[in-house]
PDB file of N, CA and C in Angstrom:
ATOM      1  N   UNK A   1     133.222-111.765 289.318  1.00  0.00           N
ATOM      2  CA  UNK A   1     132.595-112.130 290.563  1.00  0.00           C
ATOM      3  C   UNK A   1     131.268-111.372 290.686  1.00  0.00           C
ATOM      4  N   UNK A   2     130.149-111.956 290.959  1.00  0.00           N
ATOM      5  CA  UNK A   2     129.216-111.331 290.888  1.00  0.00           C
ATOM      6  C   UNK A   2     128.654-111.278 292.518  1.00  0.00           C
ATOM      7  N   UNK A   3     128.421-109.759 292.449  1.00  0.00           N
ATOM      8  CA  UNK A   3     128.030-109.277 293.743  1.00  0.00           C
ATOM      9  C   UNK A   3     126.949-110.228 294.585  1.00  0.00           C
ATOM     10  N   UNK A   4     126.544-110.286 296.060  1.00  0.00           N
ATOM     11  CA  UNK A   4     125.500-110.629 296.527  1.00  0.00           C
ATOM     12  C   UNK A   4     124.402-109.606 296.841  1.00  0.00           C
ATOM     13  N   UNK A   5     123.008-109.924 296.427  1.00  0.00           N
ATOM     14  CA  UNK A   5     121.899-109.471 296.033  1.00  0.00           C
ATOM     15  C   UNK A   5     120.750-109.396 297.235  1.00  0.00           C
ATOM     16  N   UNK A   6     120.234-109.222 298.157  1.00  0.00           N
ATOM     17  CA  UNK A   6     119.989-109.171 299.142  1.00  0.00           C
ATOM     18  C   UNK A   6     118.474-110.229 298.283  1.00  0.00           C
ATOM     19  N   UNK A   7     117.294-111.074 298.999  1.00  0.00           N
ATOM     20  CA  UNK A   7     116.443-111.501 297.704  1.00  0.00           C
ATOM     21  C   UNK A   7     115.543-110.103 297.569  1.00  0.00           C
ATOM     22  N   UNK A   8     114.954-109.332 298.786  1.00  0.00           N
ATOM     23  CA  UNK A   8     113.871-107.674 298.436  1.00  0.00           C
ATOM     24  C   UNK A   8     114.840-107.086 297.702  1.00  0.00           C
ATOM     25  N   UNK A   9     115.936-106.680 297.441  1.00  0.00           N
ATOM     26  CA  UNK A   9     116.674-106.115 296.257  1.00  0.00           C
ATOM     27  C   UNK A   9     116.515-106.259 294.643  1.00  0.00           C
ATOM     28  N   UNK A  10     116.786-107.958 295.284  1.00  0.00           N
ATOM     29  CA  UNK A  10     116.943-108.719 293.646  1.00  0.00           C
ATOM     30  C   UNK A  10     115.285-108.267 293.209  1.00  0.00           C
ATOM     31  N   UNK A  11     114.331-108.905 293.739  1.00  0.00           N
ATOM     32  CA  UNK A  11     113.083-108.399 293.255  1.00  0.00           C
ATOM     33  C   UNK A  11     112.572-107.014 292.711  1.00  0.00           C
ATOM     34  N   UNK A  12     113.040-105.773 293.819  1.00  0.00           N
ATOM     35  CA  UNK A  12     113.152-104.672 292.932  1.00  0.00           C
ATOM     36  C   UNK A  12     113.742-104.407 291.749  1.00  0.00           C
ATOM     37  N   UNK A  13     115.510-105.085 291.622  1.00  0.00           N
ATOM     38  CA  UNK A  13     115.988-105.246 290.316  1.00  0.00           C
ATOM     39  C   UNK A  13     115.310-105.673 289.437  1.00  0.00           C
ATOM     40  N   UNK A  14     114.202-106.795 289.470  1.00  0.00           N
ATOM     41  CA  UNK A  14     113.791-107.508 288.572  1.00  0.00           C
ATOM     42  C   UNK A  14     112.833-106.796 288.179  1.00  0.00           C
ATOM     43  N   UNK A  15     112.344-106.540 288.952  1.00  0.00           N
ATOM     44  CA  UNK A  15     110.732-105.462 288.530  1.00  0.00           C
ATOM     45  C   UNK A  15     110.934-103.886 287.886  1.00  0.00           C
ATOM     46  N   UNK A  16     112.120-103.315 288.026  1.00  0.00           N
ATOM     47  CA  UNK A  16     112.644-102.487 287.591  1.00  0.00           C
ATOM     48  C   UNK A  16     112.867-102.799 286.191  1.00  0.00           C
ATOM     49  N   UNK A  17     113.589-103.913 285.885  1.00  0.00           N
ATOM     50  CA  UNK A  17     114.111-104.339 284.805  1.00  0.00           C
ATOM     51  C   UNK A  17     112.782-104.666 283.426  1.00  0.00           C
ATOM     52  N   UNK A  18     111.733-105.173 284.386  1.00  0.00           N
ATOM     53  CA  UNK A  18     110.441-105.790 283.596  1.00  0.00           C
ATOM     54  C   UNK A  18     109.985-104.652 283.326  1.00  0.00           C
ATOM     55  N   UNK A  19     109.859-103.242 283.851  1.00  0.00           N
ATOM     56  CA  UNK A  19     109.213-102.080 284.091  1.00  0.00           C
ATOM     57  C   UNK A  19     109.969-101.580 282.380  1.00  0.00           C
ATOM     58  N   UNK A  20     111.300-101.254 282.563  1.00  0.00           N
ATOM     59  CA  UNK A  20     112.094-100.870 281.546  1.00  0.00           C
ATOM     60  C   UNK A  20     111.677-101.680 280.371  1.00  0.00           C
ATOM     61  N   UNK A  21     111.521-102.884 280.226  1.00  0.00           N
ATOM     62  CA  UNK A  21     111.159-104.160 279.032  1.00  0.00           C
ATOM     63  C   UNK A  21     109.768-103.283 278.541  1.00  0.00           C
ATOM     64  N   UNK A  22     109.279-103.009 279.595  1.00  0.00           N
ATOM     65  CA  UNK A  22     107.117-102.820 278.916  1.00  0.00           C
ATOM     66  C   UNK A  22     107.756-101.083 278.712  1.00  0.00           C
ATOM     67  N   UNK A  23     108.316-100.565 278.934  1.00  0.00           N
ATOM     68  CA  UNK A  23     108.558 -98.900 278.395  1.00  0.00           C
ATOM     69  C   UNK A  23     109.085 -98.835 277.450  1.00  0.00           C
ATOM     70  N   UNK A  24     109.711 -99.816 277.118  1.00  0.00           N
ATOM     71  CA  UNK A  24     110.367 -99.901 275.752  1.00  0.00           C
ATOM     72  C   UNK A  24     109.798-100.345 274.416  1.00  0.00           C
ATOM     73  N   UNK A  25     109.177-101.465 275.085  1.00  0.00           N
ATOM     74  CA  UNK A  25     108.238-102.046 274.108  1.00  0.00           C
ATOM     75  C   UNK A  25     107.470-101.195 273.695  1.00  0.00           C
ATOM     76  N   UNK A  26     106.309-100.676 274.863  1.00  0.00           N
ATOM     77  CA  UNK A  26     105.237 -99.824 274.739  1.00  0.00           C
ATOM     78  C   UNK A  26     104.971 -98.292 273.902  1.00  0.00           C
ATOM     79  N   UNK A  27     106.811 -97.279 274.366  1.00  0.00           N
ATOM     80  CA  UNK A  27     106.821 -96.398 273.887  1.00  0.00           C
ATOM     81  C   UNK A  27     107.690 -96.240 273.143  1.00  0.00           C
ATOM     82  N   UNK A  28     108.777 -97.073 273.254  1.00  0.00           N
ATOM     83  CA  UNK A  28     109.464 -96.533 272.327  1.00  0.00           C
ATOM     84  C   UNK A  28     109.943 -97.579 271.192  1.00  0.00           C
ATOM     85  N   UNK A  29     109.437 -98.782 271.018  1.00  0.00           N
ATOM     86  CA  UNK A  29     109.235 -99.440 269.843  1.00  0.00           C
ATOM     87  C   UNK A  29     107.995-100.401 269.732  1.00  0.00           C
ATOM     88  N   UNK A  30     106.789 -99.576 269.670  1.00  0.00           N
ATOM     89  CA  UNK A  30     105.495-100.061 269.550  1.00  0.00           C
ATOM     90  C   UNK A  30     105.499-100.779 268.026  1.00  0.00           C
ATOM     91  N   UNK A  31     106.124-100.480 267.584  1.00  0.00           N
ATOM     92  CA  UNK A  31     106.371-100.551 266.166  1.00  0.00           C
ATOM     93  C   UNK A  31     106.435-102.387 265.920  1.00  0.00           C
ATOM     94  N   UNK A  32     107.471-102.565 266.770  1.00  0.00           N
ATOM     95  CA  UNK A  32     108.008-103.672 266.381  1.00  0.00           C
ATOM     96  C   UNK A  32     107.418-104.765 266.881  1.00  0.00           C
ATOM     97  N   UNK A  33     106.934-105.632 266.015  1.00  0.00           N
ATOM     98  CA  UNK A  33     106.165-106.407 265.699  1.00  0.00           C
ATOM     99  C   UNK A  33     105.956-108.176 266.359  1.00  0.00           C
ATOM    100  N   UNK A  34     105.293-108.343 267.060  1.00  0.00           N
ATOM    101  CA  UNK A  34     104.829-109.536 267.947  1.00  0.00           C
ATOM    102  C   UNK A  34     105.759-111.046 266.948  1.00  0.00           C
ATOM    103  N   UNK A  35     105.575-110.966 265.705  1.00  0.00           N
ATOM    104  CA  UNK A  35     105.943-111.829 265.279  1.00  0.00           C
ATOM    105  C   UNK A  35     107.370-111.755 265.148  1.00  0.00           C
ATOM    106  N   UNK A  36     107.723-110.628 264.687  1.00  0.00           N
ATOM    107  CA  UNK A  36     109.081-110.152 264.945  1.00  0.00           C
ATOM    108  C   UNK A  36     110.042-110.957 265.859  1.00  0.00           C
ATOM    109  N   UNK A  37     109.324-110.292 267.147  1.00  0.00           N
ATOM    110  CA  UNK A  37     109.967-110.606 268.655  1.00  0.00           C
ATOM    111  C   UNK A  37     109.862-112.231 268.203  1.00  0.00           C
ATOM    112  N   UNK A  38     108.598-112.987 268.540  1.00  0.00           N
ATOM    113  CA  UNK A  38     108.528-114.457 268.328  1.00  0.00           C
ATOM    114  C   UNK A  38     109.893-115.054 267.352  1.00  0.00           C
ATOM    115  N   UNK A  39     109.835-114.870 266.591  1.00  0.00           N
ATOM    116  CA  UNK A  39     110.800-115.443 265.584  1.00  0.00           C
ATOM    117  C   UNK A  39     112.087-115.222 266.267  1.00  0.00           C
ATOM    118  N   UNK A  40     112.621-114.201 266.400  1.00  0.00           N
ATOM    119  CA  UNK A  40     113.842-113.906 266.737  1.00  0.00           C
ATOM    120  C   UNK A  40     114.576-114.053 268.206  1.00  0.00           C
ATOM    121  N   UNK A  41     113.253-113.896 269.198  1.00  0.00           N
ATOM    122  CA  UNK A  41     113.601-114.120 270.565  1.00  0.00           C
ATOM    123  C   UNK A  41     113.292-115.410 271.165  1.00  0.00           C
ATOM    124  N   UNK A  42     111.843-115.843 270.719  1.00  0.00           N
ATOM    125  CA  UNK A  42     111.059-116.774 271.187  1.00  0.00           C
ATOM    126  C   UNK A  42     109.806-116.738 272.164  1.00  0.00           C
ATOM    127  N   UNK A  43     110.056-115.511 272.117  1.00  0.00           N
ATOM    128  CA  UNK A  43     108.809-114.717 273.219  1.00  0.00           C
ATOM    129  C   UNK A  43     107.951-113.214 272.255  1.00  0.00           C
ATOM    130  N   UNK A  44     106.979-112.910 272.984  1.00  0.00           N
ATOM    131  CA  UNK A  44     106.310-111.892 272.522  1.00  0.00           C
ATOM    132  C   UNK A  44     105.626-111.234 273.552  1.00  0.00           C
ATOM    133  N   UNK A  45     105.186-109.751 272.923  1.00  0.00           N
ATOM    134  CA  UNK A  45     103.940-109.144 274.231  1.00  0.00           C
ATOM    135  C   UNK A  45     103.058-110.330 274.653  1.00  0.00           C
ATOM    136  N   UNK A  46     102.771-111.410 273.759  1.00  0.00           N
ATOM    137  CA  UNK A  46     101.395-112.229 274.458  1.00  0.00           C
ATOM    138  C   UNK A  46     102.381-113.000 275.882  1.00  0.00           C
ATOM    139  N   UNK A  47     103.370-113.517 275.226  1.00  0.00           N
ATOM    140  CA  UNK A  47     104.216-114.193 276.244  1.00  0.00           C
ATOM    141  C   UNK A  47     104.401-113.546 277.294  1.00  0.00           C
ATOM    142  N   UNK A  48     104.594-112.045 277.574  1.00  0.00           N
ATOM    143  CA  UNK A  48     104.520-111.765 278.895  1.00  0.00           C
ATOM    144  C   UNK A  48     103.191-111.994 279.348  1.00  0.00           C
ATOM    145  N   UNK A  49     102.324-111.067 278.671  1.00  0.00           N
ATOM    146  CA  UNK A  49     101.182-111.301 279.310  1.00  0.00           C
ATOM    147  C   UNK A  49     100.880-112.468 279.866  1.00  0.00           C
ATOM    148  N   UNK A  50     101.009-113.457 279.217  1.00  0.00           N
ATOM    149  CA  UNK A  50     100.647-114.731 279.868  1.00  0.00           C
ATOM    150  C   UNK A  50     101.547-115.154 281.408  1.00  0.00           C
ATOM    151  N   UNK A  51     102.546-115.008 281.172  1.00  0.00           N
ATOM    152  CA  UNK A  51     103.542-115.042 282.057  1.00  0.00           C
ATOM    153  C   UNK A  51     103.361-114.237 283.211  1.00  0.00           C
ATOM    154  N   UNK A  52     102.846-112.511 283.017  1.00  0.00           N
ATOM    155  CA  UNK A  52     101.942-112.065 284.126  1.00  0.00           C
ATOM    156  C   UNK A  52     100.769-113.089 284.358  1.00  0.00           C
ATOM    157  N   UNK A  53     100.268-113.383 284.090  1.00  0.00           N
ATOM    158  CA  UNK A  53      98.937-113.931 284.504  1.00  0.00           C
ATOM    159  C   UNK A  53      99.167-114.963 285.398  1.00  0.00           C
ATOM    160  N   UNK A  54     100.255-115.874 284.924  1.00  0.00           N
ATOM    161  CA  UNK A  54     100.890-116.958 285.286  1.00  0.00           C
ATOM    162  C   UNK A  54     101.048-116.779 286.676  1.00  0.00           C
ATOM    163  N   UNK A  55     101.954-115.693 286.993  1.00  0.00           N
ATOM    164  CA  UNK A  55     102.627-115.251 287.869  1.00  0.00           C
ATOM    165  C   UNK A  55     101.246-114.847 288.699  1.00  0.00           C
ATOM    166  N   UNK A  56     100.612-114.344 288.667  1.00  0.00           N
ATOM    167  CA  UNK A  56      99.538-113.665 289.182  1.00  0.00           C
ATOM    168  C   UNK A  56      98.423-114.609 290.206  1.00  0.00           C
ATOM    169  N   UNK A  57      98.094-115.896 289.350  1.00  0.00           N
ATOM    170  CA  UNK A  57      97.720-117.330 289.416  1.00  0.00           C
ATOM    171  C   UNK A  57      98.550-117.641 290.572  1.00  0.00           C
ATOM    172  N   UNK A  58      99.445-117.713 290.491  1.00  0.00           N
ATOM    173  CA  UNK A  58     100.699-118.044 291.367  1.00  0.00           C
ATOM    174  C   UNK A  58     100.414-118.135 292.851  1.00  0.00           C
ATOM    175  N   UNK A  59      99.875-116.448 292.926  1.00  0.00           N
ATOM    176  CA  UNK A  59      99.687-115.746 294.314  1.00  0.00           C
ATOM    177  C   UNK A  59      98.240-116.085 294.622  1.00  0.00           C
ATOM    178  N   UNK A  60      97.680-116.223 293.835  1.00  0.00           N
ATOM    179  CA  UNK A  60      96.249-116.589 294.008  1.00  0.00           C
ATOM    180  C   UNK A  60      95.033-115.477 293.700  1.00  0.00           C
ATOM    181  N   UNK A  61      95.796-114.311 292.438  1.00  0.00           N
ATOM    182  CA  UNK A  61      95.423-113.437 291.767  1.00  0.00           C
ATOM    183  C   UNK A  61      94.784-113.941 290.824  1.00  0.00           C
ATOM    184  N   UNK A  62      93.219-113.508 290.641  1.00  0.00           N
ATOM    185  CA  UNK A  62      92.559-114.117 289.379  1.00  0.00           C
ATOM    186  C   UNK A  62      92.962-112.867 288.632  1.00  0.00           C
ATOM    187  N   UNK A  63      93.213-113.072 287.405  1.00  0.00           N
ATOM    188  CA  UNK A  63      93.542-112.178 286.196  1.00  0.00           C
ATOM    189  C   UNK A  63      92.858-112.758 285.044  1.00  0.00           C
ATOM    190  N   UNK A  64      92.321-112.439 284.146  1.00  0.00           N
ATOM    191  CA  UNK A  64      92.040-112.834 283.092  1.00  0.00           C
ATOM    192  C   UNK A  64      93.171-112.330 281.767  1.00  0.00           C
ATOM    193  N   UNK A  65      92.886-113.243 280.817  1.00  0.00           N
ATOM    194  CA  UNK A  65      93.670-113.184 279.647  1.00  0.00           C
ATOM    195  C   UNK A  65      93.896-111.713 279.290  1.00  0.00           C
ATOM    196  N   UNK A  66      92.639-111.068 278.695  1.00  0.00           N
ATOM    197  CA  UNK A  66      92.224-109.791 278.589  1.00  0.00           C
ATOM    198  C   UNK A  66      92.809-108.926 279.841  1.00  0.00           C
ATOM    199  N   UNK A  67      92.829-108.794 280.936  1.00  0.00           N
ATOM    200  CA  UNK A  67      93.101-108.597 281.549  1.00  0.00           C
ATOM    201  C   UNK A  67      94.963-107.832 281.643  1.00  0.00           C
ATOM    202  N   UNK A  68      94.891-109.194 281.354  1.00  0.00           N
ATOM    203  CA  UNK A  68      96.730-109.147 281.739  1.00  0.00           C
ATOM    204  C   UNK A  68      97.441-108.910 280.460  1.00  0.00           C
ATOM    205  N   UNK A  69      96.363-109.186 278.861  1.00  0.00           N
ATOM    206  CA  UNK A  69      96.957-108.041 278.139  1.00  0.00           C
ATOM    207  C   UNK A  69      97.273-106.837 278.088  1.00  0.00           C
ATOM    208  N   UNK A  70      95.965-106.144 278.630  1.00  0.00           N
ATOM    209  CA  UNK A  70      95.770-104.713 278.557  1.00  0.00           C
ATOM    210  C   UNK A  70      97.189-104.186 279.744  1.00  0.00           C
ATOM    211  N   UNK A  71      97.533-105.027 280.635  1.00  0.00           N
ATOM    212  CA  UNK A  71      98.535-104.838 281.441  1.00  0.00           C
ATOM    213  C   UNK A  71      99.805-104.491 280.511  1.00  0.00           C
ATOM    214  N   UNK A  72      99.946-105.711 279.792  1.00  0.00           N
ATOM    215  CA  UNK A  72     101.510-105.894 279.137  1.00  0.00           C
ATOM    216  C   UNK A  72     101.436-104.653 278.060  1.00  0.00           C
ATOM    217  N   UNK A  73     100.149-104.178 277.052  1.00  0.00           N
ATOM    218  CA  UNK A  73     100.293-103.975 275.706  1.00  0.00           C
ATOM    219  C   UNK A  73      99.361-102.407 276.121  1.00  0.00           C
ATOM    220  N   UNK A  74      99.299-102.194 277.623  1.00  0.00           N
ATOM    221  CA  UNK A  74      98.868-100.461 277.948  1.00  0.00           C
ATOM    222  C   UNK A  74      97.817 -99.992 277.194  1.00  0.00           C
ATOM    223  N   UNK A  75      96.864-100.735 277.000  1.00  0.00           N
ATOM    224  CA  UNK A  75      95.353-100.448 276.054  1.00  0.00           C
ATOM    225  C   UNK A  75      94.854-101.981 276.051  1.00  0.00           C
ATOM    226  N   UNK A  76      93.631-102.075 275.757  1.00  0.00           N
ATOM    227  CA  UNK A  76      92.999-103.158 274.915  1.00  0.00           C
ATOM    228  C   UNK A  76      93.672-104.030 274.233  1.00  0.00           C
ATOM    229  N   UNK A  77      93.934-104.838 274.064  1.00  0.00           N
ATOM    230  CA  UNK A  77      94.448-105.701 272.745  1.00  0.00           C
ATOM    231  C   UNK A  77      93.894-105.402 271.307  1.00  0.00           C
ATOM    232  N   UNK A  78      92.815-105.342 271.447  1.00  0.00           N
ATOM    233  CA  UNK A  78      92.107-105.182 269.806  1.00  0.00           C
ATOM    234  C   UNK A  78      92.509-103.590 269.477  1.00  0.00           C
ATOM    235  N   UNK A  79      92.863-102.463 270.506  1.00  0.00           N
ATOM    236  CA  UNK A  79      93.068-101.504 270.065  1.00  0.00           C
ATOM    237  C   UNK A  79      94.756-101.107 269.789  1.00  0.00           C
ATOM    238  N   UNK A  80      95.370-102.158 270.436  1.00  0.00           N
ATOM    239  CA  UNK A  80      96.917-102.229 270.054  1.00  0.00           C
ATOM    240  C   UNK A  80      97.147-102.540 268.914  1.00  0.00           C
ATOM    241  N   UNK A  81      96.144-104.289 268.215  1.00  0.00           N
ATOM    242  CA  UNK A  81      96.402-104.460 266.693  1.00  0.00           C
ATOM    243  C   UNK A  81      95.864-103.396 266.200  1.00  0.00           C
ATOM    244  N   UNK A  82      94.999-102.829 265.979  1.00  0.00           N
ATOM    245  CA  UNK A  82      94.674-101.732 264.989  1.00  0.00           C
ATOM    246  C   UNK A  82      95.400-100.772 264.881  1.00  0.00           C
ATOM    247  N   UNK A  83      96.565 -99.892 265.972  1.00  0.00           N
ATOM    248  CA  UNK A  83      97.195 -98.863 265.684  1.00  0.00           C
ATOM    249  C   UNK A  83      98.566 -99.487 265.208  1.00  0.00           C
ATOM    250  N   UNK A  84      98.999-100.497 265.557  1.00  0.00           N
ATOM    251  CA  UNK A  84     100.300-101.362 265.444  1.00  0.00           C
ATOM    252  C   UNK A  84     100.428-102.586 264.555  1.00  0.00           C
ATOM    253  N   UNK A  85      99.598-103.318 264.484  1.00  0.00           N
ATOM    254  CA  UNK A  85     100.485-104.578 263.825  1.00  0.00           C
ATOM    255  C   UNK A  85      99.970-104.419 262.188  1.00  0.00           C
ATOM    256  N   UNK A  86     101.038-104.880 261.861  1.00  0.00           N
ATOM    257  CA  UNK A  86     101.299-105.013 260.338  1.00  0.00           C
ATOM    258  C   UNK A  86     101.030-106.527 259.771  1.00  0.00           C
ATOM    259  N   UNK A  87     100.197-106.470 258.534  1.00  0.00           N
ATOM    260  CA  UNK A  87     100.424-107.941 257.887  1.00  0.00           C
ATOM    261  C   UNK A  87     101.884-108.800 258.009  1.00  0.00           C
ATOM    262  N   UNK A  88     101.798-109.953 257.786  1.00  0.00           N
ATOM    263  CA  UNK A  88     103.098-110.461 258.085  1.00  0.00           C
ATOM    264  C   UNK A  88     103.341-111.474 256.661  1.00  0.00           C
ATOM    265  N   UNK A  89     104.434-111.615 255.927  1.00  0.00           N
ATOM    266  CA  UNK A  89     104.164-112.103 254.765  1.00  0.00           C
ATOM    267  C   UNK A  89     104.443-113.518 255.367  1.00  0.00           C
ATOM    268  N   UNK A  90     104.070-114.497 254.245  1.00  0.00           N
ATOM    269  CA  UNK A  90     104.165-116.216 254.302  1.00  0.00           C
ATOM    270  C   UNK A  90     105.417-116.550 254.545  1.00  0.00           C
ATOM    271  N   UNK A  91     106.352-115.610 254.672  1.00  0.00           N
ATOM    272  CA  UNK A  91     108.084-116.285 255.292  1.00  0.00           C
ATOM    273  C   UNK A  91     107.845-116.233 256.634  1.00  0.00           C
ATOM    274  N   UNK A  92     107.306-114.968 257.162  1.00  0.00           N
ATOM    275  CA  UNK A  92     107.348-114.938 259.002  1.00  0.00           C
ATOM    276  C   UNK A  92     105.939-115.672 259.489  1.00  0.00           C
ATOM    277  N   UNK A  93     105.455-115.786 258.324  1.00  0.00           N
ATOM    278  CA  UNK A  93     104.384-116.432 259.046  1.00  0.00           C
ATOM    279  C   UNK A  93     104.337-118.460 259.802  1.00  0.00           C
ATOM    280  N   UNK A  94     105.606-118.704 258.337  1.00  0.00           N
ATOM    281  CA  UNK A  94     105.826-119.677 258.096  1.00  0.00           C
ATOM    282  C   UNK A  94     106.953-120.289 259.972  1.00  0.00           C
ATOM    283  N   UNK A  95     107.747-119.106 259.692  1.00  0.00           N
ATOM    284  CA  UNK A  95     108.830-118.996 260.955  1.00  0.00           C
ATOM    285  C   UNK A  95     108.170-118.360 262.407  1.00  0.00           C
ATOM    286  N   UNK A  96     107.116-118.234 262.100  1.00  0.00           N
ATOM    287  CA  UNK A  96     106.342-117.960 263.257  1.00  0.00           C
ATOM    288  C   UNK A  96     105.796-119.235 263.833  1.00  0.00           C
ATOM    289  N   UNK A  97     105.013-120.224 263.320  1.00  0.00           N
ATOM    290  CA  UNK A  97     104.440-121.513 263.422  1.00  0.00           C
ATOM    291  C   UNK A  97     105.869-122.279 264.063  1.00  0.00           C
ATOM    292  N   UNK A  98     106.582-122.411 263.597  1.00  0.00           N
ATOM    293  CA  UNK A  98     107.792-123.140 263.894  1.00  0.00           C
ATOM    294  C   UNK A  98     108.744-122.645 265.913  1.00  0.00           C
ATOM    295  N   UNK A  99     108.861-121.429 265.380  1.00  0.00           N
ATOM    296  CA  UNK A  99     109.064-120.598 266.678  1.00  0.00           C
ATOM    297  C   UNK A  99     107.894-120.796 268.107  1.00  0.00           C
ATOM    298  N   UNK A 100     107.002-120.748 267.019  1.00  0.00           N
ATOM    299  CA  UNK A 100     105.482-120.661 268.649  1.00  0.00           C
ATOM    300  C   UNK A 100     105.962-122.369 268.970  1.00  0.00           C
ATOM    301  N   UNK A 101     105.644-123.356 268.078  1.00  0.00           N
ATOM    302  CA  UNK A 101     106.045-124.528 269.115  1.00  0.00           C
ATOM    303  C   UNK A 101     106.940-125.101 269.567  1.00  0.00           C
ATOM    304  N   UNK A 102     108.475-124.309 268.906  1.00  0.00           N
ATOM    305  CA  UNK A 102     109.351-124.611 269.987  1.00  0.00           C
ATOM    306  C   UNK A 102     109.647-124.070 271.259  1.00  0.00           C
ATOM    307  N   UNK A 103     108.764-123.140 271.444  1.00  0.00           N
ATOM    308  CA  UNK A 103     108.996-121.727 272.435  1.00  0.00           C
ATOM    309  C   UNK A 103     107.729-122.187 273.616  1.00  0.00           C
ATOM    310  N   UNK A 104     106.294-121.988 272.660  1.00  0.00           N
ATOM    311  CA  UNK A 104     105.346-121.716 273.813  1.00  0.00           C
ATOM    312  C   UNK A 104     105.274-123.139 273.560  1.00  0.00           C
ATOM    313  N   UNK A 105     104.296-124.188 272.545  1.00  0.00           N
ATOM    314  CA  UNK A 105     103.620-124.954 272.397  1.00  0.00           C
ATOM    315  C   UNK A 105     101.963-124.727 272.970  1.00  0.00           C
ATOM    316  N   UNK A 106     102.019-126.016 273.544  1.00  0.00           N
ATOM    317  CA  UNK A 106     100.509-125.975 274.318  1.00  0.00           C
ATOM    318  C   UNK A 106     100.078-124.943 275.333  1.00  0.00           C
ATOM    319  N   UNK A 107     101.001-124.298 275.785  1.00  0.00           N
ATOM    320  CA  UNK A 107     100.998-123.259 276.951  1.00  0.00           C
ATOM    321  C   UNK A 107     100.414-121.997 276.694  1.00  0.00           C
ATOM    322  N   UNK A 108      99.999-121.724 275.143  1.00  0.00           N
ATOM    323  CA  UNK A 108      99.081-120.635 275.045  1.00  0.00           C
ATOM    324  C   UNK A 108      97.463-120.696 274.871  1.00  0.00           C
ATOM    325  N   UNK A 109      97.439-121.944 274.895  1.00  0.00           N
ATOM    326  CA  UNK A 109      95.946-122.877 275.151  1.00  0.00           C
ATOM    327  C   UNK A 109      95.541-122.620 276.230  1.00  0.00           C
ATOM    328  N   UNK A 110      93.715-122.332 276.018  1.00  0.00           N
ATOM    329  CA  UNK A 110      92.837-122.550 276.847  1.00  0.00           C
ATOM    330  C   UNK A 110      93.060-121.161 277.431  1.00  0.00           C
TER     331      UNK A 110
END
């Protein structure tokens, strides 16, 4: 039986929960790899980001792309790939293509 959630509760839960997702990602497995996540989950750091932005749009928050990376990935983007991402060989690259359009598709456009 699952408890009732007051909805200002549930929202703190949720934001708590998203808070824990980017601390984890951020510090304590920076390591692990965008394509990684994609393949295996169906999402990635870009996917939140976007998804912040989304969300942001929502309220009638202009955010930019850039923007709402540096949010999700706690630096620059160009300075996250340089300390973090790793080449990816032609198997994940291959299962990456496949994953992005069953997951995002057109939605990381524009």
């Amino acid at each position: 039986m699952t408890r009732e959630i007051d909805p200002a509760t549930q929202v703190e839960l949720e934001a708590a929960a998203f808070r824990a997702l980017m601390h984890h990602l951020l510090q304590k497995r920076p390591e692990v790899q965008n394509i990684d996540l994609m393949n295996l989950a169906g999402f990635c750091r870009n996917c939140l980001s976007r998804w912040y932005q989304e969300a942001a749009a929502e309220r009638g928050i202009g955010l930019s792309k850039d923007e709402a990376r540096e949010i999700v990935y706690g630096m620059p983007y160009a300075d996250w790939v340089a300390q973090n991402q790793t080449e990816a060989d032609a198997a994940k690259q291959a299962a990456f293509k496949t994953a992005f359009a069953q997951n995002v598709g057109d939605a990381a456009k524009g």
